[in-house]
PDB file of N, CA and C in Angstrom:
ATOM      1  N   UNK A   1       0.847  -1.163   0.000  1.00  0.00           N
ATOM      2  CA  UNK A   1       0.000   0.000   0.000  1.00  0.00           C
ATOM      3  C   UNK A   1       0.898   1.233   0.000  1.00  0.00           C
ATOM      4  N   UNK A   2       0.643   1.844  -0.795  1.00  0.00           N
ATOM      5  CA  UNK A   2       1.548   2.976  -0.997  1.00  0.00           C
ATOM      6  C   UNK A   2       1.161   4.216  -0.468  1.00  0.00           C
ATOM      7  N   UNK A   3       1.825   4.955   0.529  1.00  0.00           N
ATOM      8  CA  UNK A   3       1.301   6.292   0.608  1.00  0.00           C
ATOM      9  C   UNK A   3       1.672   7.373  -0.346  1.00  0.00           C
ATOM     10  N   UNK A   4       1.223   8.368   0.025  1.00  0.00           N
ATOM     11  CA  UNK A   4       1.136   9.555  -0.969  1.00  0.00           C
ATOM     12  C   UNK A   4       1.266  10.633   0.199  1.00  0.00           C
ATOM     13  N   UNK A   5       2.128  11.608  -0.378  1.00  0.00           N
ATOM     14  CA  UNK A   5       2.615  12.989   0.114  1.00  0.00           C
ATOM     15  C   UNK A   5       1.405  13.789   0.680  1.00  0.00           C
ATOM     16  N   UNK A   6       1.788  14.421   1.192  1.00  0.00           N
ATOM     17  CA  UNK A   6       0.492  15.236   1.651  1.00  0.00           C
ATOM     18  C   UNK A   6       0.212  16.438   0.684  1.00  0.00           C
ATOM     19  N   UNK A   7      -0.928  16.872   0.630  1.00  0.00           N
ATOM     20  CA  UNK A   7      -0.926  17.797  -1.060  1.00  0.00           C
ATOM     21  C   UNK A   7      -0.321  18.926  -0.717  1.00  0.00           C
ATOM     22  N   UNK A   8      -0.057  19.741   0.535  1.00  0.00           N
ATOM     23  CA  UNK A   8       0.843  20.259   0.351  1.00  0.00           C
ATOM     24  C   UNK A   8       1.855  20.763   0.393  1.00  0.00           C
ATOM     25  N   UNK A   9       3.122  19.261   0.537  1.00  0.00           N
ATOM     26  CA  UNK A   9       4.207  19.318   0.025  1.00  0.00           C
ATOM     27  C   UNK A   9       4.515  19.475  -1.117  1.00  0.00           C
ATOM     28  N   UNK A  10       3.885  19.784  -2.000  1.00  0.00           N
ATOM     29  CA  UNK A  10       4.266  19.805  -3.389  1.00  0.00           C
ATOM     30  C   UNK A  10       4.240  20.664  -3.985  1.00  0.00           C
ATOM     31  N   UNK A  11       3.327  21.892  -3.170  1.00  0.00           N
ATOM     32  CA  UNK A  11       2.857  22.816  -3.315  1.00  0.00           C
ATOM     33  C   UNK A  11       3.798  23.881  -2.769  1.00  0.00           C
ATOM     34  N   UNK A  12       4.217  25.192  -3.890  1.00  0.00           N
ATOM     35  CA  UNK A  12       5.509  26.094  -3.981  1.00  0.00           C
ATOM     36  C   UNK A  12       4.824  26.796  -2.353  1.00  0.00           C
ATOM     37  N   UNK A  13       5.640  27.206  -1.402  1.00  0.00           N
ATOM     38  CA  UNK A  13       5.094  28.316  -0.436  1.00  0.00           C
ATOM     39  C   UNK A  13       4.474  29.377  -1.310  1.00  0.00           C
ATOM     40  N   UNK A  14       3.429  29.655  -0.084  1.00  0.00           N
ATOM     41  CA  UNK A  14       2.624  30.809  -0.565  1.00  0.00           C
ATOM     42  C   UNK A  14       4.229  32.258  -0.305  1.00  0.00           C
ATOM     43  N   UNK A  15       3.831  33.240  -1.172  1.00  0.00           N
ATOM     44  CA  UNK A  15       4.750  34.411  -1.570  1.00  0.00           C
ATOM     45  C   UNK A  15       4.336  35.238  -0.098  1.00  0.00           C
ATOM     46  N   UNK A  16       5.819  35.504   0.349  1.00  0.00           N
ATOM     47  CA  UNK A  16       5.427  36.395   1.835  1.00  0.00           C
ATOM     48  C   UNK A  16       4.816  37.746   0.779  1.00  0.00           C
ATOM     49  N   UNK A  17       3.882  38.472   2.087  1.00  0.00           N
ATOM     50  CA  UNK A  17       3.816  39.930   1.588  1.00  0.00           C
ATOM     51  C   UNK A  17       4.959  40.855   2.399  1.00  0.00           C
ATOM     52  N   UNK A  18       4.941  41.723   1.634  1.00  0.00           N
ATOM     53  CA  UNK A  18       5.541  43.110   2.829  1.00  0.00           C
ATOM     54  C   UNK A  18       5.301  43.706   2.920  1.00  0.00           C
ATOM     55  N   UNK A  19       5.130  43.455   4.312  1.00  0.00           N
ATOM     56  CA  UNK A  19       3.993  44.701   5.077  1.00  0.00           C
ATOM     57  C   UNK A  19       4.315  45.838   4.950  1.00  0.00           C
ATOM     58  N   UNK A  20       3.679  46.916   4.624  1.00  0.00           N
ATOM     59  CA  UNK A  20       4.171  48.527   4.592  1.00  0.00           C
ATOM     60  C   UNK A  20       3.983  49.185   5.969  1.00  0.00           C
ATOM     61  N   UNK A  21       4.949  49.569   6.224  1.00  0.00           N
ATOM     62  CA  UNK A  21       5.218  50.433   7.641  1.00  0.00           C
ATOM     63  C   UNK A  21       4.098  51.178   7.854  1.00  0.00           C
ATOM     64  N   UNK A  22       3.550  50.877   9.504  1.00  0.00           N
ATOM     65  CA  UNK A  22       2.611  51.841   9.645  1.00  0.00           C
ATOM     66  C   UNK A  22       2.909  53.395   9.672  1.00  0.00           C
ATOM     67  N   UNK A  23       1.684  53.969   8.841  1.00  0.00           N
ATOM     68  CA  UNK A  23       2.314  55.079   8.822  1.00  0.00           C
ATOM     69  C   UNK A  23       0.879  55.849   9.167  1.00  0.00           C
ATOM     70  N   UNK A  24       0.966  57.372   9.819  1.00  0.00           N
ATOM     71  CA  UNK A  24       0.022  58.009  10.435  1.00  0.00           C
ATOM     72  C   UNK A  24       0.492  59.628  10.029  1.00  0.00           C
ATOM     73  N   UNK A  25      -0.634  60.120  10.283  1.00  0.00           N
ATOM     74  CA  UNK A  25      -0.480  61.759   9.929  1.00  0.00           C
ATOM     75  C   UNK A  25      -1.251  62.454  11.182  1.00  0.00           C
ATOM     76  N   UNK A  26      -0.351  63.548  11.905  1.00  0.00           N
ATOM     77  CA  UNK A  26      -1.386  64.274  12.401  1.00  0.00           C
ATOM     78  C   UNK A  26      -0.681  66.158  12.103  1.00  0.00           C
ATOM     79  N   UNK A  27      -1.943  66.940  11.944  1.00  0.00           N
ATOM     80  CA  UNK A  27      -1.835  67.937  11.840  1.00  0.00           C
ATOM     81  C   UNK A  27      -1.826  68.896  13.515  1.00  0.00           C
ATOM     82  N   UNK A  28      -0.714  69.498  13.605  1.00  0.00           N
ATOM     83  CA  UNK A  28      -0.753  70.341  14.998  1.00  0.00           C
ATOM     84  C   UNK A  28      -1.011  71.786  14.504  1.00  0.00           C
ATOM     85  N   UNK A  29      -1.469  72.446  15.803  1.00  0.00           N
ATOM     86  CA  UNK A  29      -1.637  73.732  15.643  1.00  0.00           C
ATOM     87  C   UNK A  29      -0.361  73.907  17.645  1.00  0.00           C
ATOM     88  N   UNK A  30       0.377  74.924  17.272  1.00  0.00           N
ATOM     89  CA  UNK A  30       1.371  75.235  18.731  1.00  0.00           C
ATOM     90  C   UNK A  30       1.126  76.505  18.789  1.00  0.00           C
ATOM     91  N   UNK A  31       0.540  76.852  19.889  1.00  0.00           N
ATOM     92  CA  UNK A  31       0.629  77.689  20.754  1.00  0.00           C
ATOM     93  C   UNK A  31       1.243  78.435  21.907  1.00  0.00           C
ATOM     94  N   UNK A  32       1.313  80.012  21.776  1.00  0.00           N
ATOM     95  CA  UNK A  32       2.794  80.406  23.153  1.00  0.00           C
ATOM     96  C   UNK A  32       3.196  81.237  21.848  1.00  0.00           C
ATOM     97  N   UNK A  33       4.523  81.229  22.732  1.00  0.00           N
ATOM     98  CA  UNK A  33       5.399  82.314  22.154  1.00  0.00           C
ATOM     99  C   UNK A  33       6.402  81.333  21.117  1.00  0.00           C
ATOM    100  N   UNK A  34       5.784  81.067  19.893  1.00  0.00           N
ATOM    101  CA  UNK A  34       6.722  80.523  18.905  1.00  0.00           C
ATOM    102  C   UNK A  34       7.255  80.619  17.457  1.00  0.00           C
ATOM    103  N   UNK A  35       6.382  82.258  17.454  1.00  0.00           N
ATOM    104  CA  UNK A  35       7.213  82.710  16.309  1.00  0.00           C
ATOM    105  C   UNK A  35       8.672  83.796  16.713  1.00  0.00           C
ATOM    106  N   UNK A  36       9.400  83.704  15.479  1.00  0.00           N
ATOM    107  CA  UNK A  36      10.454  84.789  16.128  1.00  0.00           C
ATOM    108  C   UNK A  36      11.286  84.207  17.049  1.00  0.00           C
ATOM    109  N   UNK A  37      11.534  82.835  17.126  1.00  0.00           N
ATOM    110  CA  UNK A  37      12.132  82.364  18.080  1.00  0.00           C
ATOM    111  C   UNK A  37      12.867  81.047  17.273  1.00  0.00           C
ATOM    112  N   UNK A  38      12.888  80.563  16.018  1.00  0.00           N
ATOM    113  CA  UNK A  38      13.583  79.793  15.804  1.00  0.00           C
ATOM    114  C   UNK A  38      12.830  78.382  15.490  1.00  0.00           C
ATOM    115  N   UNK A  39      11.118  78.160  16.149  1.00  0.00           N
ATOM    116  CA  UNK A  39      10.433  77.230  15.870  1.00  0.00           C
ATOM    117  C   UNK A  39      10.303  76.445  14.730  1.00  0.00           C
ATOM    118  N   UNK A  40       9.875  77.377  13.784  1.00  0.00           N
ATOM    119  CA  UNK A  40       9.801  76.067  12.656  1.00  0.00           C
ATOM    120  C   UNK A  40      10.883  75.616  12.086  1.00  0.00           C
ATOM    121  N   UNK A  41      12.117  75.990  12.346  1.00  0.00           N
ATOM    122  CA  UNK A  41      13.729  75.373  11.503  1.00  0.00           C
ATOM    123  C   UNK A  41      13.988  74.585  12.856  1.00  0.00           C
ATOM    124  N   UNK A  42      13.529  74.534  14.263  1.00  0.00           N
ATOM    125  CA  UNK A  42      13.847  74.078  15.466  1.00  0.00           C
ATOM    126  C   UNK A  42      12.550  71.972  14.557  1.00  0.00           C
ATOM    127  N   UNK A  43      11.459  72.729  14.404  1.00  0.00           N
ATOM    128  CA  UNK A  43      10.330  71.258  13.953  1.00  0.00           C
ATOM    129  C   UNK A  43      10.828  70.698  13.358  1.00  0.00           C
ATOM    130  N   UNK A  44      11.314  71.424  11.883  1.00  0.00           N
ATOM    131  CA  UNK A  44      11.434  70.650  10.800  1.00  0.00           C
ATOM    132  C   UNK A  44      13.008  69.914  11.151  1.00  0.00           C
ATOM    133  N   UNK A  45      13.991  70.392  11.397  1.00  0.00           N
ATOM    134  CA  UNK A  45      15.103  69.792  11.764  1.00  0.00           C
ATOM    135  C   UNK A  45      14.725  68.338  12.891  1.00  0.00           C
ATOM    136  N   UNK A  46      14.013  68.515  14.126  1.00  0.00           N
ATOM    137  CA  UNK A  46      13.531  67.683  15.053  1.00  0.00           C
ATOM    138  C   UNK A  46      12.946  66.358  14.119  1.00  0.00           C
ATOM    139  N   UNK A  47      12.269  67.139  13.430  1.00  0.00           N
ATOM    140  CA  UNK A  47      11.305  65.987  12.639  1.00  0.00           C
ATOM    141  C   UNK A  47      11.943  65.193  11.272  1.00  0.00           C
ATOM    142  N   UNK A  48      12.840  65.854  10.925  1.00  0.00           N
ATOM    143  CA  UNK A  48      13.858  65.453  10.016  1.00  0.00           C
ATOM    144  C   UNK A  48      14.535  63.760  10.693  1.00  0.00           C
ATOM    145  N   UNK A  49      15.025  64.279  11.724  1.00  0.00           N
ATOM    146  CA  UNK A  49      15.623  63.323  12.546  1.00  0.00           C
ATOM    147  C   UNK A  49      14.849  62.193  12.963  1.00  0.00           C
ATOM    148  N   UNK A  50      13.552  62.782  13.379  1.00  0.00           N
ATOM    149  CA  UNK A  50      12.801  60.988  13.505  1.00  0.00           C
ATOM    150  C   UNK A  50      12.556  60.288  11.857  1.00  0.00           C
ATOM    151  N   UNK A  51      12.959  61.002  10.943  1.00  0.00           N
ATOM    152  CA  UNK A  51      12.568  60.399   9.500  1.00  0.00           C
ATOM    153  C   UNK A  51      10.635  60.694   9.671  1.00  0.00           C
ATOM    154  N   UNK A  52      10.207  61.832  10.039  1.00  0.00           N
ATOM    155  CA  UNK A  52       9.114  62.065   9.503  1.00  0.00           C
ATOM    156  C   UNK A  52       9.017  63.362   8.555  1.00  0.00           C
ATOM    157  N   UNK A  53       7.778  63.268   7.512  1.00  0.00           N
ATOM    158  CA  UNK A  53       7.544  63.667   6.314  1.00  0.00           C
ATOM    159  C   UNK A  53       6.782  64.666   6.993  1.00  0.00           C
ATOM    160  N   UNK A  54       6.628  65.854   5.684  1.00  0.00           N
ATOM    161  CA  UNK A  54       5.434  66.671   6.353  1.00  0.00           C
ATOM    162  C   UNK A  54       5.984  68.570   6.167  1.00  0.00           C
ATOM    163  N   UNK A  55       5.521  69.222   6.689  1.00  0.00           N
ATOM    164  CA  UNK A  55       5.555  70.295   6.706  1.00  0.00           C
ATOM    165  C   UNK A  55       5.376  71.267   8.218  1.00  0.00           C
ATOM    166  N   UNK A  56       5.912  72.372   8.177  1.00  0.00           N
ATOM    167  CA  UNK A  56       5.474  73.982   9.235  1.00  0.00           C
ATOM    168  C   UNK A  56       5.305  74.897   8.691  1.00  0.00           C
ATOM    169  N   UNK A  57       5.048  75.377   9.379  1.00  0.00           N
ATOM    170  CA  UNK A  57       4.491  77.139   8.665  1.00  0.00           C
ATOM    171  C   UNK A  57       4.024  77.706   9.766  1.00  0.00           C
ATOM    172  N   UNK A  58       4.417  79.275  10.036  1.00  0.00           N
ATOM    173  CA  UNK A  58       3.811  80.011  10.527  1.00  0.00           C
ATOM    174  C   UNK A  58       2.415  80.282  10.648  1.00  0.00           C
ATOM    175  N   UNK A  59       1.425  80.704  11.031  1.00  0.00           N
ATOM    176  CA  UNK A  59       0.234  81.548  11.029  1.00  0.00           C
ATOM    177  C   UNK A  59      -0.155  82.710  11.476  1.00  0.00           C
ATOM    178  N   UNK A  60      -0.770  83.773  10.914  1.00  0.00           N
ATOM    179  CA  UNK A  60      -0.549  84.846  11.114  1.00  0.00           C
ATOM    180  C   UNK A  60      -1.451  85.298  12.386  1.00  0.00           C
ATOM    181  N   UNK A  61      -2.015  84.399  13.350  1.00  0.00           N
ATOM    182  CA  UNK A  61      -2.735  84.368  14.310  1.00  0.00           C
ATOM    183  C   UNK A  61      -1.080  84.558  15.603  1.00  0.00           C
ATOM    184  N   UNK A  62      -0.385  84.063  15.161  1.00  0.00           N
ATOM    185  CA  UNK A  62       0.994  83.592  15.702  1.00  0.00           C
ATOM    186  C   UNK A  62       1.006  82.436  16.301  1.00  0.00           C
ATOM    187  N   UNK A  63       0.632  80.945  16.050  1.00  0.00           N
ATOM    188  CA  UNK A  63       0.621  80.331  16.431  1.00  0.00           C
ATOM    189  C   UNK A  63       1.367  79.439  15.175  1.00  0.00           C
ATOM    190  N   UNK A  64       2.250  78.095  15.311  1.00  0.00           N
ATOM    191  CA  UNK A  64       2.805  77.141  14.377  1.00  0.00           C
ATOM    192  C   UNK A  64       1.951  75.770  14.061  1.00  0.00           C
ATOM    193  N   UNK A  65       1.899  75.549  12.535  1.00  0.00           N
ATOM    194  CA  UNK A  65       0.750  74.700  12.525  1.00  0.00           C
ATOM    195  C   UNK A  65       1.425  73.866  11.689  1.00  0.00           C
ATOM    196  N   UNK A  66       1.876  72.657  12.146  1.00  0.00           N
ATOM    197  CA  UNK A  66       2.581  71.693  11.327  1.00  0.00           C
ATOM    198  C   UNK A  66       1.701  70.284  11.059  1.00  0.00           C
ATOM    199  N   UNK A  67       2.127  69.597   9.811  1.00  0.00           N
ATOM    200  CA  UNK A  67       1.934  68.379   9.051  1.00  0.00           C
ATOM    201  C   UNK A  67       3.190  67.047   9.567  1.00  0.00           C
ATOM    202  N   UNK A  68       2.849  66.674  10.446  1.00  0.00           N
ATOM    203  CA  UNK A  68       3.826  65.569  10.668  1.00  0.00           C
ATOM    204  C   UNK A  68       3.101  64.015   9.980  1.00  0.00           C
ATOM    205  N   UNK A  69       3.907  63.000   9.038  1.00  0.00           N
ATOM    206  CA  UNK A  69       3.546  62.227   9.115  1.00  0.00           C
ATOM    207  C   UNK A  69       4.409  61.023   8.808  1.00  0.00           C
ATOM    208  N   UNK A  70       4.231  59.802   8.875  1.00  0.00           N
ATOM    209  CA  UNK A  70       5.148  58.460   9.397  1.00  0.00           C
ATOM    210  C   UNK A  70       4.618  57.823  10.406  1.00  0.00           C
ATOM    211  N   UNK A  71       6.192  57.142  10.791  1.00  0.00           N
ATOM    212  CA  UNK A  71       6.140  56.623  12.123  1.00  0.00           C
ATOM    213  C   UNK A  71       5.081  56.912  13.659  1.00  0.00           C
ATOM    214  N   UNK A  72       3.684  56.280  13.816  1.00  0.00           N
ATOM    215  CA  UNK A  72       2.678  56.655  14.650  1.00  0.00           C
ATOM    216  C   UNK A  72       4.073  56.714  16.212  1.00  0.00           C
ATOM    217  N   UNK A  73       4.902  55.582  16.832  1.00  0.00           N
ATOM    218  CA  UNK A  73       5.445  56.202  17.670  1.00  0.00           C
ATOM    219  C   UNK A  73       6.253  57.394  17.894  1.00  0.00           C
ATOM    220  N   UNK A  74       7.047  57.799  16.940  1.00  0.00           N
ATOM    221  CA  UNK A  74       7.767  59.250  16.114  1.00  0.00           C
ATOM    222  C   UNK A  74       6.690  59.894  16.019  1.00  0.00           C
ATOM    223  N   UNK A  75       5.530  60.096  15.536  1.00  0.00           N
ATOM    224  CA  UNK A  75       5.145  61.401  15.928  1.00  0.00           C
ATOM    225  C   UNK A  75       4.425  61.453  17.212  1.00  0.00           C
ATOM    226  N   UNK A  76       4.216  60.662  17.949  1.00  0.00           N
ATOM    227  CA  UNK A  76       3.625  60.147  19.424  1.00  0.00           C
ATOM    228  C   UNK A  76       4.818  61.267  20.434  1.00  0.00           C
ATOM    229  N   UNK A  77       5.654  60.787  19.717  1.00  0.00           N
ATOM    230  CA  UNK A  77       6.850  60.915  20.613  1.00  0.00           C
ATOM    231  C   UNK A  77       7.225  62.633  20.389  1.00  0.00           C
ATOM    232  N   UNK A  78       7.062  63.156  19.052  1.00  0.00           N
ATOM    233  CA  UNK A  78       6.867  64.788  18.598  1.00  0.00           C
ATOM    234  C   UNK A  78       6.100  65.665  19.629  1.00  0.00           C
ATOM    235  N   UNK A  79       4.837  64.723  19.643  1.00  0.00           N
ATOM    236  CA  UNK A  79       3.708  64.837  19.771  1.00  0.00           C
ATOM    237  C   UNK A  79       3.802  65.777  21.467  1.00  0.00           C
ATOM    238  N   UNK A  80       3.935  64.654  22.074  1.00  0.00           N
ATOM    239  CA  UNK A  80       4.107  64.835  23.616  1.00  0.00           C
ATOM    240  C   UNK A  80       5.349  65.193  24.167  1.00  0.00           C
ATOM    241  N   UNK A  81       6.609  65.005  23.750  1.00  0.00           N
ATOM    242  CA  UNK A  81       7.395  64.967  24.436  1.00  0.00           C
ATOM    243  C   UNK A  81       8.552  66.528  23.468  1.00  0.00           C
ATOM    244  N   UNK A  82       8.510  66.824  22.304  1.00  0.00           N
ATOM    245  CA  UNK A  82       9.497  67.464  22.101  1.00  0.00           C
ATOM    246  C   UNK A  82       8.966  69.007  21.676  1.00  0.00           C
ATOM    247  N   UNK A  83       7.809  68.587  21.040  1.00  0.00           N
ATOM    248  CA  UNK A  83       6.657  70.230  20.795  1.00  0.00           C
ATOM    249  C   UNK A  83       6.070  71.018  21.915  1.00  0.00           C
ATOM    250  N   UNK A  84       5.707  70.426  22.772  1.00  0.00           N
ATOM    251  CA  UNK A  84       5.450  70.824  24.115  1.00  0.00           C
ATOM    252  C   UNK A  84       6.758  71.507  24.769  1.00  0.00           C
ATOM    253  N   UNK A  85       8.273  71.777  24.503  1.00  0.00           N
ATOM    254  CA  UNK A  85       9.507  72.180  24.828  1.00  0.00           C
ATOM    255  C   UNK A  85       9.756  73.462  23.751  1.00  0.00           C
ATOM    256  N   UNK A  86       9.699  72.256  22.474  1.00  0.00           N
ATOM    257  CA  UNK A  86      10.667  73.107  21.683  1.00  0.00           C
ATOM    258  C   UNK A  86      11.663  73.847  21.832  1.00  0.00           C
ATOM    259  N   UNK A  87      12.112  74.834  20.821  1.00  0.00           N
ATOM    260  CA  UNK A  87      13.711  75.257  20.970  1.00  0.00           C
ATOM    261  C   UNK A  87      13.612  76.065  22.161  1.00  0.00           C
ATOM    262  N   UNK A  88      14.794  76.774  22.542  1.00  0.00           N
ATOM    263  CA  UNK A  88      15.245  77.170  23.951  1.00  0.00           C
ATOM    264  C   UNK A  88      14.299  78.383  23.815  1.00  0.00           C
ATOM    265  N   UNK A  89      13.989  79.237  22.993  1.00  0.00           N
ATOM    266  CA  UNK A  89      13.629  80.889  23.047  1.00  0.00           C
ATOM    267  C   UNK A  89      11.971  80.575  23.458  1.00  0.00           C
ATOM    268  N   UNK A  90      11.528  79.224  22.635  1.00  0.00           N
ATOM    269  CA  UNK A  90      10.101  79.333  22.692  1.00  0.00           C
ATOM    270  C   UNK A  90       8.902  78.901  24.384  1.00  0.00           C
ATOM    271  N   UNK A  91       8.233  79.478  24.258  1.00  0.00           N
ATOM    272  CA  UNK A  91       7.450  78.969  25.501  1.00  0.00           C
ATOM    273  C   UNK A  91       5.965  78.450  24.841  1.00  0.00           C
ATOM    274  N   UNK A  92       5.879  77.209  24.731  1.00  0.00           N
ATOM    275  CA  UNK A  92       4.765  76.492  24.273  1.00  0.00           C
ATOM    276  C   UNK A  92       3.759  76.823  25.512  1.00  0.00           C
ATOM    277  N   UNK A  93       2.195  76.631  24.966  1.00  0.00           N
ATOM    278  CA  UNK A  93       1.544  76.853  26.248  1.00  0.00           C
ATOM    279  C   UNK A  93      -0.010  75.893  25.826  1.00  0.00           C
ATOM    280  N   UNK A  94       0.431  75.385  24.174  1.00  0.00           N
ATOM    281  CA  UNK A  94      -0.458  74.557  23.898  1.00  0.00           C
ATOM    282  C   UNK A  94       0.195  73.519  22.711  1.00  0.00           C
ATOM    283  N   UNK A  95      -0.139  72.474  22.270  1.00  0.00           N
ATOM    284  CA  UNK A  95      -0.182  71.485  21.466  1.00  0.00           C
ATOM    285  C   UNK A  95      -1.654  71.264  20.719  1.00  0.00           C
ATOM    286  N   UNK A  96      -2.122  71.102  19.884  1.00  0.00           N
ATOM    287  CA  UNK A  96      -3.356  70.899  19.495  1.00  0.00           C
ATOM    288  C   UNK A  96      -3.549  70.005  18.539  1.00  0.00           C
ATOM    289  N   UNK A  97      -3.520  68.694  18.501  1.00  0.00           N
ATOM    290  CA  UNK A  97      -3.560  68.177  16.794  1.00  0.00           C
ATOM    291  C   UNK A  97      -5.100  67.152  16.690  1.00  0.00           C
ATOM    292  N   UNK A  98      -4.794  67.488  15.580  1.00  0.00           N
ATOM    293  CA  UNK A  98      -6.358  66.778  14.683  1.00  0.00           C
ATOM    294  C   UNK A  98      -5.487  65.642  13.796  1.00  0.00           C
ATOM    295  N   UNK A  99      -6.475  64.727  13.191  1.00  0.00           N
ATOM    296  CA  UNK A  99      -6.169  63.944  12.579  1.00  0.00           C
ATOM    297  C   UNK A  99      -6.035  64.191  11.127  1.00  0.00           C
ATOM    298  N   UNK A 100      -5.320  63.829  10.445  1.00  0.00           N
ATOM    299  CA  UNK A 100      -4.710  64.243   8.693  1.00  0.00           C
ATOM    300  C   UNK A 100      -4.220  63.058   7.955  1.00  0.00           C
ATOM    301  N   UNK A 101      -4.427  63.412   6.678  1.00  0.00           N
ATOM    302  CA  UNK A 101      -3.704  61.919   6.110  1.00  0.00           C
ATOM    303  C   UNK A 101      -2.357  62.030   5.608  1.00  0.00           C
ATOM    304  N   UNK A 102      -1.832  61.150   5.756  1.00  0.00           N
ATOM    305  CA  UNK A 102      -0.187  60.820   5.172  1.00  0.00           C
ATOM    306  C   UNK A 102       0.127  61.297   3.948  1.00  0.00           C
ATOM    307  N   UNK A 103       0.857  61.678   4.481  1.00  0.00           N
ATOM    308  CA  UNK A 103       2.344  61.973   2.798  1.00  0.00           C
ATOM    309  C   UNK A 103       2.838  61.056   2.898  1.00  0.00           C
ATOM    310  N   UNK A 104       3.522  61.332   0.884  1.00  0.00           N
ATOM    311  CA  UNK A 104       4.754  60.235   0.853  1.00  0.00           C
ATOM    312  C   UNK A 104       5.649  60.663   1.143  1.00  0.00           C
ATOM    313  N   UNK A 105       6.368  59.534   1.915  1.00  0.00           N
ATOM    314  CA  UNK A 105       7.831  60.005   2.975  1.00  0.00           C
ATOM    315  C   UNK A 105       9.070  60.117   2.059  1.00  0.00           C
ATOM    316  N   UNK A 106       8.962  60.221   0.887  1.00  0.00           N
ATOM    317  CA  UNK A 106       9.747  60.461   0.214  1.00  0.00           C
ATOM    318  C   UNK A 106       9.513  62.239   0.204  1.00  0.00           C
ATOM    319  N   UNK A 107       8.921  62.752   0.198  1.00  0.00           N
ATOM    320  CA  UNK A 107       8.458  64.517   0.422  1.00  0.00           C
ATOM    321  C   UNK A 107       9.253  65.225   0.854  1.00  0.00           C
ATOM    322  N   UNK A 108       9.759  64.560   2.234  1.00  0.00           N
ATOM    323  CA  UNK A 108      10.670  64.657   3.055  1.00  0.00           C
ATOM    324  C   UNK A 108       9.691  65.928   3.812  1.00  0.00           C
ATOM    325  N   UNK A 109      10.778  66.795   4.744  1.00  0.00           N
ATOM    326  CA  UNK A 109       9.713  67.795   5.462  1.00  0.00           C
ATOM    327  C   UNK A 109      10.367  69.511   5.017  1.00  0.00           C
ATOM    328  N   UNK A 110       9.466  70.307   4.915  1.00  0.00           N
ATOM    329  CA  UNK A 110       9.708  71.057   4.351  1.00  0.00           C
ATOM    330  C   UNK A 110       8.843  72.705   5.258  1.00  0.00           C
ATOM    331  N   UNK A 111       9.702  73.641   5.170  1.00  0.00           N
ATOM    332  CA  UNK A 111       9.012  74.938   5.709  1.00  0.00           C
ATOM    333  C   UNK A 111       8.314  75.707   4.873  1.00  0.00           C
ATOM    334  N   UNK A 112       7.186  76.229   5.074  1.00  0.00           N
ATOM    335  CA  UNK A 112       6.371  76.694   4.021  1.00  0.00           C
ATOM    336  C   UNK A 112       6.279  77.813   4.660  1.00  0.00           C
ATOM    337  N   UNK A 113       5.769  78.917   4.034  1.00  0.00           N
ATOM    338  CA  UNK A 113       5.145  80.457   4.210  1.00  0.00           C
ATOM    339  C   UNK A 113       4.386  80.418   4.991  1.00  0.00           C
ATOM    340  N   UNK A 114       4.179  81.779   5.795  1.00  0.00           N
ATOM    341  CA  UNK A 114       3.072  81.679   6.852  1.00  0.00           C
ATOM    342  C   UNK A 114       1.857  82.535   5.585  1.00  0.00           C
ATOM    343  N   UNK A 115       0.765  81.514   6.648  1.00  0.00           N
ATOM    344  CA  UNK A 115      -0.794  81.768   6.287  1.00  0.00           C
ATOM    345  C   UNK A 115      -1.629  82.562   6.988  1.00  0.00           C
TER     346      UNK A 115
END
C-alpha cells in the first residue's frame, strides 16, 4: 500500500507579503510664544531626525501649525514629548492636533510660508 505525500508538500510556499510600515499623519496647531524664536527650523530639523515627512508654517494668528507624518510612535513621541519644549527661546503653552492623512515620505519635510 503505498502512501502519498500530503498535497501540500508539493505545493511552492505561498509568496510572503511586505507589510508597509505603519504610517500616520497628524496635523498640529502650537501655541505660546513661537514665532520669532527659531520654531519652525527648530520642527522641521527635530522631525527630520525621527525620519518624519510633512511640513510647518507660521500663522498669522501667531501660532505654528505643522503636518507631521510616518512613524505613529515618532510622531507620538513629537507629539508629547518634544513640541510641548521646543527650541530654547520658545514657551509652548499649547499642542493641538487633529487627525490628517499621510504623505509620501519620500516629500521629506519642508518649511512653508506663513498663512
Amino acid at each position: 500500500m503505498a502512501t502519498s505525500a500530503p498535497a501540500d508538500a508539493s505545493s511552492p510556499p505561498a509568496p510572503q507579503r511586505q507589510t508597509e510600515p505603519a504610517r500616520k499623519a497628524v496635523r498640529v496647531v502650537v501655541k505660546g510664544r513661537v514665532t520669532g524664536v527659531g520654531f519652525r527650523d527648530w520642527t522641521a530639523s527635530t522631525a527630520e531626525s525621527l525620519g518624519l515627512a510633512g511640513w510647518v508654517r507660521n500663522r498669522r494668528d501667531g501660532s505654528v501649525e505643522a503636518l507631521l507624518s510616518g512613524d505613529p510612535a515618532k510622531i507620538e513621541d513629537m507629539i508629547t514629548r518634544r513640541l510641548p519644549v521646543g527650541p530654547p527661546a520658545a514657551t509652548v503653552t499649547a499642542v493641538v492636533p487633529s487627525p490628517a492623512e499621510p504623505v509620501d515620505p519620500s516629500a521629506g519635510f519642508e518649511i512653508k510660508f506663513t498663512v
